[in-house]
Protein backbone atom coordinates (compact mmCIF):
# COMPACT_ATOMS: atom_id res chain seq x y z
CA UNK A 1 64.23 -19.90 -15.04
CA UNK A 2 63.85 -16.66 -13.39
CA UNK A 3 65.91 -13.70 -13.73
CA UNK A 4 68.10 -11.67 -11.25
CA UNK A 5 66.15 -8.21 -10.90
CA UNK A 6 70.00 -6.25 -10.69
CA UNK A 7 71.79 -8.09 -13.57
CA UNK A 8 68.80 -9.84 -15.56
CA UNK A 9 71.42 -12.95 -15.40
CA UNK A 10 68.94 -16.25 -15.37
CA UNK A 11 68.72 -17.99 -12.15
CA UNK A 12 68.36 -21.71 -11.08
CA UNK A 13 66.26 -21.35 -8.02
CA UNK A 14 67.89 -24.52 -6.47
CA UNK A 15 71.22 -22.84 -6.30
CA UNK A 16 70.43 -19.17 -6.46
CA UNK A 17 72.77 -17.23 -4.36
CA UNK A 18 69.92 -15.43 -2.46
CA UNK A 19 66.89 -14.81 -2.57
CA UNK A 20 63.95 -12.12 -0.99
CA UNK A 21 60.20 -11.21 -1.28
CA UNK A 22 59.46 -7.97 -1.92
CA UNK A 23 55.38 -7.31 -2.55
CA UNK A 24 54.55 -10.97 -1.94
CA UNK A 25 56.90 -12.28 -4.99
CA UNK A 26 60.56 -14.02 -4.39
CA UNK A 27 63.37 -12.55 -5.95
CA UNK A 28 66.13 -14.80 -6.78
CA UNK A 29 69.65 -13.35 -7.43
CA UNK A 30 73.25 -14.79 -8.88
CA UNK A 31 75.60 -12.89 -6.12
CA UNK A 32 74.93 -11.32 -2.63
CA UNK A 33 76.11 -7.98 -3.84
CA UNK A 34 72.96 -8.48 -6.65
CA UNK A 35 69.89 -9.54 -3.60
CA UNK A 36 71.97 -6.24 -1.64
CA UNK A 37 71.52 -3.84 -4.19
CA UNK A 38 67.93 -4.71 -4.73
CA UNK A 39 67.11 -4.47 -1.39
CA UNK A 40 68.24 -1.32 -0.61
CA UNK A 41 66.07 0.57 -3.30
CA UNK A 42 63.47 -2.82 -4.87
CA UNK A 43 61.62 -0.38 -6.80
CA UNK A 44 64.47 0.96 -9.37
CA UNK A 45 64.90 -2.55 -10.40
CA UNK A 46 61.37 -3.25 -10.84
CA UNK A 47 59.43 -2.91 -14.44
CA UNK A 48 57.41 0.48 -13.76
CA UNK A 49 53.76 0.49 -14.45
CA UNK A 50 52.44 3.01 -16.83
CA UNK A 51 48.89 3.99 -18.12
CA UNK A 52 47.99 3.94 -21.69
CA UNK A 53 49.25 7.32 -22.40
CA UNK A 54 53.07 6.54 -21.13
CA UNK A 55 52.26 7.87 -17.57
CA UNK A 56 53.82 6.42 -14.15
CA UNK A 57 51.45 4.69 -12.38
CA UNK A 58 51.53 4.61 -8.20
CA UNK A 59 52.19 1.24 -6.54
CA UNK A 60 49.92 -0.01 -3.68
CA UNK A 61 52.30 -0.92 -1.59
């Protein structure tokens, strides 16, 4: 099962409260107030991408 971005609560897709693509994958979230918060700022809920020496890596998008 996937896991709400916000809360990192597991998620049944089938009755996921909402959901929203962000970069071409779908989100699914337990609560509205969960897909709201990622939406407003996707990135701070994402994993961040680093080199191998620990560095931030840009996103393409």
């Amino acid at each position: 099962m996937p896991k709400d971005p916000v809360c990192q609560m597991e998620v049944d897709e089938r009755s996921a409260a909402g959901q929203t693509t962000y970069k071409g994958t779908t989100y699914y979230f337990c609560a509205p107030g969960c897909r709201e918060a990622f939406e407003k700022d996707p990135e701070q809920y994402l994993p961040k991408q680093t080199d191998l020496l620990g560095r931030n890596i840009r996103s393409n998008g």
